[in-house]
PDB file of N, CA and C in Angstrom:
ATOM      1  N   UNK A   1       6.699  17.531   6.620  1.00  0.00           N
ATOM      2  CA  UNK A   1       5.880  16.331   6.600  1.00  0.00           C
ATOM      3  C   UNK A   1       6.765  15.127   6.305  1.00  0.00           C
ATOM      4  N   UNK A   2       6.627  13.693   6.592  1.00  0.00           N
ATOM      5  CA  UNK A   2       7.840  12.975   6.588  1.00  0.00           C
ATOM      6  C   UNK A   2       6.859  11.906   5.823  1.00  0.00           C
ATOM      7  N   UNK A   3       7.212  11.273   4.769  1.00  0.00           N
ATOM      8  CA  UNK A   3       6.990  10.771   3.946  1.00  0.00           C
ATOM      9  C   UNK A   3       7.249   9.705   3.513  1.00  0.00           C
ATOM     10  N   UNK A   4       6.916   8.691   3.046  1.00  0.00           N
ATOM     11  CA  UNK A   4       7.495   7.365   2.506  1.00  0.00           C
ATOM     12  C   UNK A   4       6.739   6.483   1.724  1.00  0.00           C
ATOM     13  N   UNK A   5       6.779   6.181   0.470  1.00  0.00           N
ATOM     14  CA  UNK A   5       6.250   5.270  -0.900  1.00  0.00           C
ATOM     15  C   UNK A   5       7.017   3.998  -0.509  1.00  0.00           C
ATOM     16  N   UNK A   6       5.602   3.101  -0.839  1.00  0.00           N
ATOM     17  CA  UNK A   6       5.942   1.675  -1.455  1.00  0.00           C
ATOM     18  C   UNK A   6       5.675   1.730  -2.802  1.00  0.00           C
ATOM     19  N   UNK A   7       6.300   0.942  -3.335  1.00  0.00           N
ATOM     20  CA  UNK A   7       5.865   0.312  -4.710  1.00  0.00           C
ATOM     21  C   UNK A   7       5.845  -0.571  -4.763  1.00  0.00           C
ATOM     22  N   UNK A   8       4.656  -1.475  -5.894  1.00  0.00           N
ATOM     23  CA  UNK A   8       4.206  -2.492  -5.850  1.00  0.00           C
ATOM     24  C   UNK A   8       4.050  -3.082  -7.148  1.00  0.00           C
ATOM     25  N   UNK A   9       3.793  -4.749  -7.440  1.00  0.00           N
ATOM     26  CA  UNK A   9       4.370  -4.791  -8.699  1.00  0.00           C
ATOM     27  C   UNK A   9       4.656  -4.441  -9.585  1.00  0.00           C
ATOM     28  N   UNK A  10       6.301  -3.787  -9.710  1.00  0.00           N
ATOM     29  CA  UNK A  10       6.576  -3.357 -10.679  1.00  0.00           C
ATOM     30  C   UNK A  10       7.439  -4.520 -11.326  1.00  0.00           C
ATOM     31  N   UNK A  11       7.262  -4.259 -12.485  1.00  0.00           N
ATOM     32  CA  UNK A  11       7.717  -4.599 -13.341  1.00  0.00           C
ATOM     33  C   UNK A  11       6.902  -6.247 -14.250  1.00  0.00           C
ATOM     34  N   UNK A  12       5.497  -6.057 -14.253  1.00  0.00           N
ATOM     35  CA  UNK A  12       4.650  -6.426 -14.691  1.00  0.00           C
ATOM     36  C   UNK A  12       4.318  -6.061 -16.132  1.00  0.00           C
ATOM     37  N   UNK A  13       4.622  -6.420 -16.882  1.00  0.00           N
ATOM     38  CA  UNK A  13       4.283  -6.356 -18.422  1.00  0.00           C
ATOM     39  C   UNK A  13       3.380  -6.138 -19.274  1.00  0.00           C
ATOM     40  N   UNK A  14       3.657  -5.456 -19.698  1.00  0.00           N
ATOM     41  CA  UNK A  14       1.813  -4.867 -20.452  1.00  0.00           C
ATOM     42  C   UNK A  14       0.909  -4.729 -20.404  1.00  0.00           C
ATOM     43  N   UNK A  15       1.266  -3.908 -18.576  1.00  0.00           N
ATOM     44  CA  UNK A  15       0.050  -3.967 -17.794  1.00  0.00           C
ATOM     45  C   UNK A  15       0.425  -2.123 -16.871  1.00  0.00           C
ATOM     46  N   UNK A  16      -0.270  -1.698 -16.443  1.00  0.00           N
ATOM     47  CA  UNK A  16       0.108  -0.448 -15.841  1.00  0.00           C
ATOM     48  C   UNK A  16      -0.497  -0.848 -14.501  1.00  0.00           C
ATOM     49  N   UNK A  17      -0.258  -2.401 -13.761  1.00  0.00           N
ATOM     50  CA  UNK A  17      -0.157  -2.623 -12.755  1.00  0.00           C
ATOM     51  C   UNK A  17       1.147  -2.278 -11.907  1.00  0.00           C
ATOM     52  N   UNK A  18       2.016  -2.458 -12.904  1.00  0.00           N
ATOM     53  CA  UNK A  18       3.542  -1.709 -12.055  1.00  0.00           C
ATOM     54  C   UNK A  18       3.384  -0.491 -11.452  1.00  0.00           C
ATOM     55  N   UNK A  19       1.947   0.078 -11.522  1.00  0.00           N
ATOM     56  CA  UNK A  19       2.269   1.976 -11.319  1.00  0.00           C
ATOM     57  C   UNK A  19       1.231   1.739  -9.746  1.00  0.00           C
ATOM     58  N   UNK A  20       1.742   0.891  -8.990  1.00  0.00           N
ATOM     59  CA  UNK A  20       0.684   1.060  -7.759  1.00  0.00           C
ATOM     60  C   UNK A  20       1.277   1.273  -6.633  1.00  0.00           C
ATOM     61  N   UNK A  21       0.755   2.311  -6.096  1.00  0.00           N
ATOM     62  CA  UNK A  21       1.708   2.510  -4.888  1.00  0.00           C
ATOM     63  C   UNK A  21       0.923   3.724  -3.742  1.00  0.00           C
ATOM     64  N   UNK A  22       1.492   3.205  -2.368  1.00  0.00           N
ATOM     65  CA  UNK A  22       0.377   3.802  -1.488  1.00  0.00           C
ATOM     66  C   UNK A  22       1.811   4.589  -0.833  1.00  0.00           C
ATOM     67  N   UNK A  23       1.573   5.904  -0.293  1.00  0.00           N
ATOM     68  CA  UNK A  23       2.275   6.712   0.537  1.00  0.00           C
ATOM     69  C   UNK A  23       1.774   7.281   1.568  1.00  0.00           C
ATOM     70  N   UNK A  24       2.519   7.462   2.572  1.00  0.00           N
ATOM     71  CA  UNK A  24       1.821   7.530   3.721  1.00  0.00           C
ATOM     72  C   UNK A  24       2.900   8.377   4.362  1.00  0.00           C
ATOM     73  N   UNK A  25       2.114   9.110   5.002  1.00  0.00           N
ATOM     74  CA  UNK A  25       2.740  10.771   5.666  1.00  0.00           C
ATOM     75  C   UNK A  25       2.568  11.321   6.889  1.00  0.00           C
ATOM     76  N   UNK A  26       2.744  11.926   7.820  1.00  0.00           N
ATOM     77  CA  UNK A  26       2.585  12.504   9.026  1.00  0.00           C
ATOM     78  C   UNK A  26       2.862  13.874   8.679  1.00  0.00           C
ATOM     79  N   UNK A  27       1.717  14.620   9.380  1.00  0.00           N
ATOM     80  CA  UNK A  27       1.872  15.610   9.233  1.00  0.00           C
ATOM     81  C   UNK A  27       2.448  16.772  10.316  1.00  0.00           C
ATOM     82  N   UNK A  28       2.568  17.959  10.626  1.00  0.00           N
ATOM     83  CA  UNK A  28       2.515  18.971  11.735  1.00  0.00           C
ATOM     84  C   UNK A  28       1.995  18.313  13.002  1.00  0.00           C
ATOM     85  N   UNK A  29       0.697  17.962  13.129  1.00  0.00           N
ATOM     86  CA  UNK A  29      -0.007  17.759  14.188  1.00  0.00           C
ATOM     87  C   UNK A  29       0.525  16.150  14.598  1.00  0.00           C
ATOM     88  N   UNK A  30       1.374  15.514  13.852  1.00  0.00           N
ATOM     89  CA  UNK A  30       1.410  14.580  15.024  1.00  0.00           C
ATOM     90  C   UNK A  30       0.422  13.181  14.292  1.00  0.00           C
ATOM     91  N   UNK A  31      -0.422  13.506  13.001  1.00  0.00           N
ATOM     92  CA  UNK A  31      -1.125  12.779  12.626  1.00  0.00           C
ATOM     93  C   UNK A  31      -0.868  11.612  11.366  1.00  0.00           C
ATOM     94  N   UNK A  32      -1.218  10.747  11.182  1.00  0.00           N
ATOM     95  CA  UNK A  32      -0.885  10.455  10.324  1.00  0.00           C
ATOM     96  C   UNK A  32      -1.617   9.479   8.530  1.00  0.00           C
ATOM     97  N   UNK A  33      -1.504   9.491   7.835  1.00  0.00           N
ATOM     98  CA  UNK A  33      -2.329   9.418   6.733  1.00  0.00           C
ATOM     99  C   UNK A  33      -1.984   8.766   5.653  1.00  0.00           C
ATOM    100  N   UNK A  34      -2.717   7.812   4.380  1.00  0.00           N
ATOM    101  CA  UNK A  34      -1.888   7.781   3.521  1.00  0.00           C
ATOM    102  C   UNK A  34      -2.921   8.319   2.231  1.00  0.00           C
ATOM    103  N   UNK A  35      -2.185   8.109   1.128  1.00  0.00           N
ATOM    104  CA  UNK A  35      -2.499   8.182  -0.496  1.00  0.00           C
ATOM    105  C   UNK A  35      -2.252   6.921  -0.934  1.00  0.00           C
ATOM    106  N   UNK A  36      -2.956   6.914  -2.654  1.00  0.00           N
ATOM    107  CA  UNK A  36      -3.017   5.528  -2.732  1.00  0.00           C
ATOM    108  C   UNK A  36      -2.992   5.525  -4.314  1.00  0.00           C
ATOM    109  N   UNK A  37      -2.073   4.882  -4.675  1.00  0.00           N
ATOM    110  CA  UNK A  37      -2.408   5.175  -6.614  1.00  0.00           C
ATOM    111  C   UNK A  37      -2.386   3.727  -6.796  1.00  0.00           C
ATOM    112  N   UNK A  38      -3.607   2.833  -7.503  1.00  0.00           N
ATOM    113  CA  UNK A  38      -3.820   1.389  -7.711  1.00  0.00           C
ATOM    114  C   UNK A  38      -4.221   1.660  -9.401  1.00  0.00           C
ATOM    115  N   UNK A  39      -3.658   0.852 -10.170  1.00  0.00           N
ATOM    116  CA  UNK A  39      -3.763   0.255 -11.349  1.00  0.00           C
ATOM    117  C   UNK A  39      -4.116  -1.460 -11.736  1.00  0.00           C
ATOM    118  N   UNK A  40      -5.397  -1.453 -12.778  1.00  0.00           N
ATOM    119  CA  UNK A  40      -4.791  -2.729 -13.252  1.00  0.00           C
ATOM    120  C   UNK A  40      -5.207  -2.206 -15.027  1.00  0.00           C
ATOM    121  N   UNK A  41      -5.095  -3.332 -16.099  1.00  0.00           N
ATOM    122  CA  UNK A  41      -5.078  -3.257 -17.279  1.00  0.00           C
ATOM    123  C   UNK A  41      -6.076  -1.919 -17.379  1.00  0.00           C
ATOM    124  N   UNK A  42      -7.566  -1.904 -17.370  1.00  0.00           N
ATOM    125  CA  UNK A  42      -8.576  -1.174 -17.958  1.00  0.00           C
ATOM    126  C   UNK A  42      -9.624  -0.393 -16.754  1.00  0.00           C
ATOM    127  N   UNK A  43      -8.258   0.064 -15.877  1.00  0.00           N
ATOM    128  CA  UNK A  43      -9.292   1.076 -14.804  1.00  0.00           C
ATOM    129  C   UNK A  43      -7.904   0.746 -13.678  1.00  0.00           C
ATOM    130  N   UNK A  44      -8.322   2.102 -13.319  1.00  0.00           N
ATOM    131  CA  UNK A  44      -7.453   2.876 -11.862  1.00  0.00           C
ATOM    132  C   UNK A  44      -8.036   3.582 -10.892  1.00  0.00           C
ATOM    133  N   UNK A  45      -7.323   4.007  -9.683  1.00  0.00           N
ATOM    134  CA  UNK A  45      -7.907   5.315  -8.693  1.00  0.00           C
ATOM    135  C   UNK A  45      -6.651   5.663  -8.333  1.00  0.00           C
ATOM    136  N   UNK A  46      -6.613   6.744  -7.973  1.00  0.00           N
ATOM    137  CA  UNK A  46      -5.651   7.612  -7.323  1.00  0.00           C
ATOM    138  C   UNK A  46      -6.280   8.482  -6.213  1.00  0.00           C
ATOM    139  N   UNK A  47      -5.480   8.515  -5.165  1.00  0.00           N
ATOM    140  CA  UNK A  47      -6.270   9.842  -3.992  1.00  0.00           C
ATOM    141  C   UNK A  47      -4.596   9.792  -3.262  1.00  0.00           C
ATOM    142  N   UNK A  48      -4.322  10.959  -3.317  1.00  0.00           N
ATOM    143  CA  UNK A  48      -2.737  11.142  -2.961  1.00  0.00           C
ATOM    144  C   UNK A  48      -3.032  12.051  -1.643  1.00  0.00           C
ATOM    145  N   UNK A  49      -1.331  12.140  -0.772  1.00  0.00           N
ATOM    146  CA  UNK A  49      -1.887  12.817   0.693  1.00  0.00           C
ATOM    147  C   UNK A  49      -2.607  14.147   0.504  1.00  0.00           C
ATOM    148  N   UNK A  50      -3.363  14.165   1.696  1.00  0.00           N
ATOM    149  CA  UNK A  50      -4.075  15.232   1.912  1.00  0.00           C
ATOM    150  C   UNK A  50      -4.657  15.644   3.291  1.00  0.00           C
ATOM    151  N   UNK A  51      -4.974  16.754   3.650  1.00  0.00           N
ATOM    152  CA  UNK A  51      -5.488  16.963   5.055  1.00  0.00           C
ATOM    153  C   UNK A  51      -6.753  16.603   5.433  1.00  0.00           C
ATOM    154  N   UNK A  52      -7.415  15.913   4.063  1.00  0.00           N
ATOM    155  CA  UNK A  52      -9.056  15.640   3.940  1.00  0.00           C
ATOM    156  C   UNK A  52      -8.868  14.025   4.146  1.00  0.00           C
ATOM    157  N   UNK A  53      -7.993  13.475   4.359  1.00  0.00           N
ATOM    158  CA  UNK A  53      -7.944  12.059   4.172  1.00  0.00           C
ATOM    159  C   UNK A  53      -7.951  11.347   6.055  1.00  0.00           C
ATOM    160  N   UNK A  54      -8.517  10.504   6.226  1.00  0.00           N
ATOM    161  CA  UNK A  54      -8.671  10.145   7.822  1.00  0.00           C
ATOM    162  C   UNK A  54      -7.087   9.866   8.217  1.00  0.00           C
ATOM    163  N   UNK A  55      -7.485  10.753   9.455  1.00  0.00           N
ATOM    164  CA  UNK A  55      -6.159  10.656   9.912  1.00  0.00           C
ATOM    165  C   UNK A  55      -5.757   9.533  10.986  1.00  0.00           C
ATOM    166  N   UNK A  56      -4.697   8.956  10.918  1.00  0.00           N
ATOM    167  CA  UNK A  56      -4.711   7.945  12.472  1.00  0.00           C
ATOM    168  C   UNK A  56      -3.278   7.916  13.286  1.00  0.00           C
ATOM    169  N   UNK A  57      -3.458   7.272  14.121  1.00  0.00           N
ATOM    170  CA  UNK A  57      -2.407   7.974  15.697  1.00  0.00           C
ATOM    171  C   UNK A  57      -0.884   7.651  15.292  1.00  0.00           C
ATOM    172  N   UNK A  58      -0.829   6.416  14.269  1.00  0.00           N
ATOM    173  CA  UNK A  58       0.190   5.813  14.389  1.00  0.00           C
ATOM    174  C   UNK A  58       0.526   5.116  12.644  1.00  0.00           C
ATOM    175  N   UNK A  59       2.230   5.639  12.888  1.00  0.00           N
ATOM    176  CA  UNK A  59       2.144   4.800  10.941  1.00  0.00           C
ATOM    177  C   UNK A  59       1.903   3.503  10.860  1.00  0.00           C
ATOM    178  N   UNK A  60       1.623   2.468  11.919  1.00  0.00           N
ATOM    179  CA  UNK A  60       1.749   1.357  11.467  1.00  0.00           C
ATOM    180  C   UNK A  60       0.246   1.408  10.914  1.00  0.00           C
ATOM    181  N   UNK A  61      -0.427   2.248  11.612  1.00  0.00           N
ATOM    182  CA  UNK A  61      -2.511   1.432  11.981  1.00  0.00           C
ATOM    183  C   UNK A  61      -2.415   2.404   9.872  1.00  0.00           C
ATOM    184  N   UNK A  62      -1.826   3.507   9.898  1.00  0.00           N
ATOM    185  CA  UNK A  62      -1.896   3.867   8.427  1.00  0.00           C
ATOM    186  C   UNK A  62      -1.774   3.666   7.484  1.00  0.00           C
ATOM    187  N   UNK A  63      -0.369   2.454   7.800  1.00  0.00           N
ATOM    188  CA  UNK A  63       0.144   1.677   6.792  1.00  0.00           C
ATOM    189  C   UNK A  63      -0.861   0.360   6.680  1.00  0.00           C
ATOM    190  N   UNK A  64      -1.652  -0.234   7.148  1.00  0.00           N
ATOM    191  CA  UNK A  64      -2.458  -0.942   7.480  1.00  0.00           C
ATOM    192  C   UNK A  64      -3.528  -0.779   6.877  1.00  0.00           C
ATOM    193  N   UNK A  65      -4.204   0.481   6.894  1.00  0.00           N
ATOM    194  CA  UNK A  65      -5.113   0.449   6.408  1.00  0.00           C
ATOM    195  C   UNK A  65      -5.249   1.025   5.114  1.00  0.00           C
ATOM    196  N   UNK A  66      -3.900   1.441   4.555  1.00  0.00           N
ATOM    197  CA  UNK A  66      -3.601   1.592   3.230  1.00  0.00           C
ATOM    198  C   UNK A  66      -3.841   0.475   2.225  1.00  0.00           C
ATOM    199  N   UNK A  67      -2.635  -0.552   2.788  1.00  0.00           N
ATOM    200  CA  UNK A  67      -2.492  -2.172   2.282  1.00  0.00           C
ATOM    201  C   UNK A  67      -3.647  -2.391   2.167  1.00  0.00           C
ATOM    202  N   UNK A  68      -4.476  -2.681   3.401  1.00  0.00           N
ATOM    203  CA  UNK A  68      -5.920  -2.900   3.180  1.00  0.00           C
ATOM    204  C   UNK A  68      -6.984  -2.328   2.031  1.00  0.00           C
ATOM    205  N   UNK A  69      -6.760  -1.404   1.965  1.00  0.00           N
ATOM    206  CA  UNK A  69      -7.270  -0.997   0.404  1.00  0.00           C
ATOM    207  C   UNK A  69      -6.895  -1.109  -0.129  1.00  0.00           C
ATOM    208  N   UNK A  70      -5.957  -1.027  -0.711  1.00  0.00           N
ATOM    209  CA  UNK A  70      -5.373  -1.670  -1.560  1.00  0.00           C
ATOM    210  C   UNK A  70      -5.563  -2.663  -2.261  1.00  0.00           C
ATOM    211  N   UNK A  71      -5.203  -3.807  -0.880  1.00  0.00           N
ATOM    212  CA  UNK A  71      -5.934  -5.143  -1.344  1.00  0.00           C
ATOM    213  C   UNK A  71      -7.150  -5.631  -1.766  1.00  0.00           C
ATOM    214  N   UNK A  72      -8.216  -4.594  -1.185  1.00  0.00           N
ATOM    215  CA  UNK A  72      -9.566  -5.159  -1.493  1.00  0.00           C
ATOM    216  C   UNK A  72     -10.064  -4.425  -2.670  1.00  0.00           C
ATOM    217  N   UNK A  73      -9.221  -3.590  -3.428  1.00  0.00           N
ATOM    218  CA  UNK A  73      -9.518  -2.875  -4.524  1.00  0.00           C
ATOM    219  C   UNK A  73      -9.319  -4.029  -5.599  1.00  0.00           C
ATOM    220  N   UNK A  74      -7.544  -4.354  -5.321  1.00  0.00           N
ATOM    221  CA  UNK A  74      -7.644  -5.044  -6.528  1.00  0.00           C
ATOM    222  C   UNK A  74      -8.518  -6.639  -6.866  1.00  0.00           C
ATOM    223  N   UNK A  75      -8.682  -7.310  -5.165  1.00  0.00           N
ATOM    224  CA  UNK A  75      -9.611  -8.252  -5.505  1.00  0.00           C
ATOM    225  C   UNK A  75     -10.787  -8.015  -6.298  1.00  0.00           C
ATOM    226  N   UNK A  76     -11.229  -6.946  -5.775  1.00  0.00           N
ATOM    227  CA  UNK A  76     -12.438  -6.741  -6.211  1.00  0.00           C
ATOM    228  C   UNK A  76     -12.473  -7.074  -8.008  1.00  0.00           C
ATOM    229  N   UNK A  77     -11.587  -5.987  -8.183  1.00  0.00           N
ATOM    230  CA  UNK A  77     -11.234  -5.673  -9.850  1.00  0.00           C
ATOM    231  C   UNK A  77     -10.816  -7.267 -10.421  1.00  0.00           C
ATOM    232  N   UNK A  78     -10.476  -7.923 -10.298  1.00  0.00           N
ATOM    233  CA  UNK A  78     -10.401  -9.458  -9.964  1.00  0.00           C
ATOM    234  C   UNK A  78     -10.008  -9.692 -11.311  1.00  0.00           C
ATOM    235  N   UNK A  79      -8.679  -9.542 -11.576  1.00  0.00           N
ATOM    236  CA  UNK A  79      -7.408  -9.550 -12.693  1.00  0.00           C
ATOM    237  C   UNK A  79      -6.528  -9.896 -12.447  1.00  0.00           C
ATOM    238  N   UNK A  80      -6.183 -11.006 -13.251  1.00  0.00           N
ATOM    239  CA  UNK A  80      -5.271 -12.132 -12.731  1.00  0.00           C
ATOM    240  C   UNK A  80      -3.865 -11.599 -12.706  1.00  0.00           C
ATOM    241  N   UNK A  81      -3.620 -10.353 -13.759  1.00  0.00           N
ATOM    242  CA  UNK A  81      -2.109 -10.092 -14.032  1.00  0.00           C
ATOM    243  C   UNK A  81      -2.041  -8.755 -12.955  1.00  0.00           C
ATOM    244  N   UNK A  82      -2.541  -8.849 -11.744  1.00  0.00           N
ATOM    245  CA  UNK A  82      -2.457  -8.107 -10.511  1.00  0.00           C
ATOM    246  C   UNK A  82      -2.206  -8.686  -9.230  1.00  0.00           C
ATOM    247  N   UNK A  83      -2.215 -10.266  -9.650  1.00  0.00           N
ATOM    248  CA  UNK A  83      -2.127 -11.509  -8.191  1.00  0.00           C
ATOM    249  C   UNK A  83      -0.855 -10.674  -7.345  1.00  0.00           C
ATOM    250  N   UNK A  84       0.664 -10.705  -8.336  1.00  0.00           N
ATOM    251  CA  UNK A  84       1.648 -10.202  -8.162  1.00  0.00           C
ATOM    252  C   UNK A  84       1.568  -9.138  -6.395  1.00  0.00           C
ATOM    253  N   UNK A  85       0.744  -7.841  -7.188  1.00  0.00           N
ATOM    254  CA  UNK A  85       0.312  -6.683  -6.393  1.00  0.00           C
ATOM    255  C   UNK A  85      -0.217  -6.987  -5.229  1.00  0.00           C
ATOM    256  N   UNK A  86      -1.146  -7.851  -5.330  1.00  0.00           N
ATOM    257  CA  UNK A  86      -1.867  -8.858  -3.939  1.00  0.00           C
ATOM    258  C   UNK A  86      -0.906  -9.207  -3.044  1.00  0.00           C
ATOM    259  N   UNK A  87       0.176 -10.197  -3.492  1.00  0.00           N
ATOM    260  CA  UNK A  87       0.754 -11.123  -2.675  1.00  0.00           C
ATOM    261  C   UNK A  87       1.504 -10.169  -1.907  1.00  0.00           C
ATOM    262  N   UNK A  88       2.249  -9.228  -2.875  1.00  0.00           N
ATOM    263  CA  UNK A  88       3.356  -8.243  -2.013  1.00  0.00           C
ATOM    264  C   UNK A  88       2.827  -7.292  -1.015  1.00  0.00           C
ATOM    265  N   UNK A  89       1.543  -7.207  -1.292  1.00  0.00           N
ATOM    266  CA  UNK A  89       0.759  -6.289  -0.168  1.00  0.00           C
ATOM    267  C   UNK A  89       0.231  -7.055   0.824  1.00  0.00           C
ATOM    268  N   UNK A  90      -0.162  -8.186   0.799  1.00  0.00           N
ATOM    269  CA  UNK A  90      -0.422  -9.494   2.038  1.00  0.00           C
ATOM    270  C   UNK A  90       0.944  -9.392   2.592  1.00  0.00           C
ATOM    271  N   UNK A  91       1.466 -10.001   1.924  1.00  0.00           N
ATOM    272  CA  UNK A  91       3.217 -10.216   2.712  1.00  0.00           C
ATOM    273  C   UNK A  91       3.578  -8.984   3.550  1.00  0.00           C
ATOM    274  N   UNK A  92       3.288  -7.566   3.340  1.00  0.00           N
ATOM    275  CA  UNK A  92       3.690  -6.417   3.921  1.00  0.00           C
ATOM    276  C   UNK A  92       3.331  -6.635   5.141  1.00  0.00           C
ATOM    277  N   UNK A  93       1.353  -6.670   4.533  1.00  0.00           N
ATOM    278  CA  UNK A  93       0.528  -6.481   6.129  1.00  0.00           C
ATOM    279  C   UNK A  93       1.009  -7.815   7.196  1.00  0.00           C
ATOM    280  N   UNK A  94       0.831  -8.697   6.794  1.00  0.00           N
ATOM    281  CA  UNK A  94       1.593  -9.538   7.607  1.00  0.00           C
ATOM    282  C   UNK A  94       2.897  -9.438   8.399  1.00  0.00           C
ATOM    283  N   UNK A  95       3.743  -9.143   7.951  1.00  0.00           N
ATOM    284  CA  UNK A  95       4.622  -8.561   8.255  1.00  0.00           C
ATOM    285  C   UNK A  95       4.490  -7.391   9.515  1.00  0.00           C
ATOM    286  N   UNK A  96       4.053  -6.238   9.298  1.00  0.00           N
ATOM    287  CA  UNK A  96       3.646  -5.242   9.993  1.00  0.00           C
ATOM    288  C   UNK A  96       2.840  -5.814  11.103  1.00  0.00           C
ATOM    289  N   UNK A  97       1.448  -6.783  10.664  1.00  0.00           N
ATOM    290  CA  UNK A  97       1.063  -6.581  12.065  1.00  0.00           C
ATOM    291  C   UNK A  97       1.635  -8.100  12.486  1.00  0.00           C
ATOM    292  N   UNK A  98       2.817  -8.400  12.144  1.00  0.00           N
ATOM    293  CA  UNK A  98       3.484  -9.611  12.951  1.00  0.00           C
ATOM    294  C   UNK A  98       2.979 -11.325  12.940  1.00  0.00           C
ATOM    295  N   UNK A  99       2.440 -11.540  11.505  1.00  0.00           N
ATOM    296  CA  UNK A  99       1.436 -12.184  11.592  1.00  0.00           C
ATOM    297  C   UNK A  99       3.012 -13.006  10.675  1.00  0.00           C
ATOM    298  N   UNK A 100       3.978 -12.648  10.045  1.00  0.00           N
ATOM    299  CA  UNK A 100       4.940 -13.251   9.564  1.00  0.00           C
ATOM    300  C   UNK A 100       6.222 -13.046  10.438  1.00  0.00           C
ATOM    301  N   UNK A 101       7.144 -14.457  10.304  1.00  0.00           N
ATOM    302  CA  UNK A 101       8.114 -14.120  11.326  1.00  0.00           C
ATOM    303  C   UNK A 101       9.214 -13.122  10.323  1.00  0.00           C
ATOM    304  N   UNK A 102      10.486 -12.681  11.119  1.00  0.00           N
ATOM    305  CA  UNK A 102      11.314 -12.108  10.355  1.00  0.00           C
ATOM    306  C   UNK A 102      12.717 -13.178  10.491  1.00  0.00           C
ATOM    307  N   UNK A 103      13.289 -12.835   9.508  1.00  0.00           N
ATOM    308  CA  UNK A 103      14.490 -13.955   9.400  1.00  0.00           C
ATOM    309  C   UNK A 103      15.614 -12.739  10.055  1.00  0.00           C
ATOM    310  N   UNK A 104      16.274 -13.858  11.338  1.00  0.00           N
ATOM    311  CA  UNK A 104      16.985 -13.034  12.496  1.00  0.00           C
ATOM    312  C   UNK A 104      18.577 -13.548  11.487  1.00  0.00           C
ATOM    313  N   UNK A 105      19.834 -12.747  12.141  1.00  0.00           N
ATOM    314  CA  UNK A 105      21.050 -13.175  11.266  1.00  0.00           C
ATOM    315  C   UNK A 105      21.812 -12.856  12.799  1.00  0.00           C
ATOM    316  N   UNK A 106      22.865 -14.024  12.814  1.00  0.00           N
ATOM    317  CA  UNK A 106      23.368 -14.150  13.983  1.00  0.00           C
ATOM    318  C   UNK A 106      24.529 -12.914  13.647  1.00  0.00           C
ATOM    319  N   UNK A 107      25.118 -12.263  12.317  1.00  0.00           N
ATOM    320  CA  UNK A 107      26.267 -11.000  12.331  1.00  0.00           C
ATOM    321  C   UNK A 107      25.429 -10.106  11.913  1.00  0.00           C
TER     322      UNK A 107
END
């Protein structure tokens, strides 16, 4: 299975917002999926990979819709010492679906 973690604000202070992080996997079949561990001060979720988790064609649409929860978890939870976690997960998805440019280097 081929595998790969983000992590997300870490290093946030007296907060167990540093411990958030979504992984996302392909499996045998060709499919692909993620897990998701979100923290802020006084409540969490975790759901890590699994064969029960929706599967989709491609890592980007997975990685996508990881971020995406992600993000709307922690709005929801709506804690300011988690903005951090927000921004770096906007910036990703953006990124991914091309919605940010990339800085080109002429060497």
């Amino acid at each position: 299975m081929d595998c790969e973690t983000f992590n997300f604000g870490c290093g946030i202070k007296g907060t167990l917002a540093g411990s958030n992080k979504l992984t996302i996997g392909r499996g045998p079949n060709g499919k692909w999926t993620y897990g998701l561990s979100v923290a802020v001060p006084l409540s969490g979720y975790a759901s890590g990979l699994s064969v029960f988790n929706d599967p989709y064609d491609s890592r980007r649409e997975s990685l996508r819709r990881g971020l995406e929860e992600m993000i709307a978890w922690h709005i929801k939870e709506n804690d300011a010492k988690t903005a951090p976690v927000i921004k770096e997960a906007k910036n990703m998805l953006d990124e991914i679906m091309g919605r940010k440019p990339k800085q080109l280097s002429l060497f």
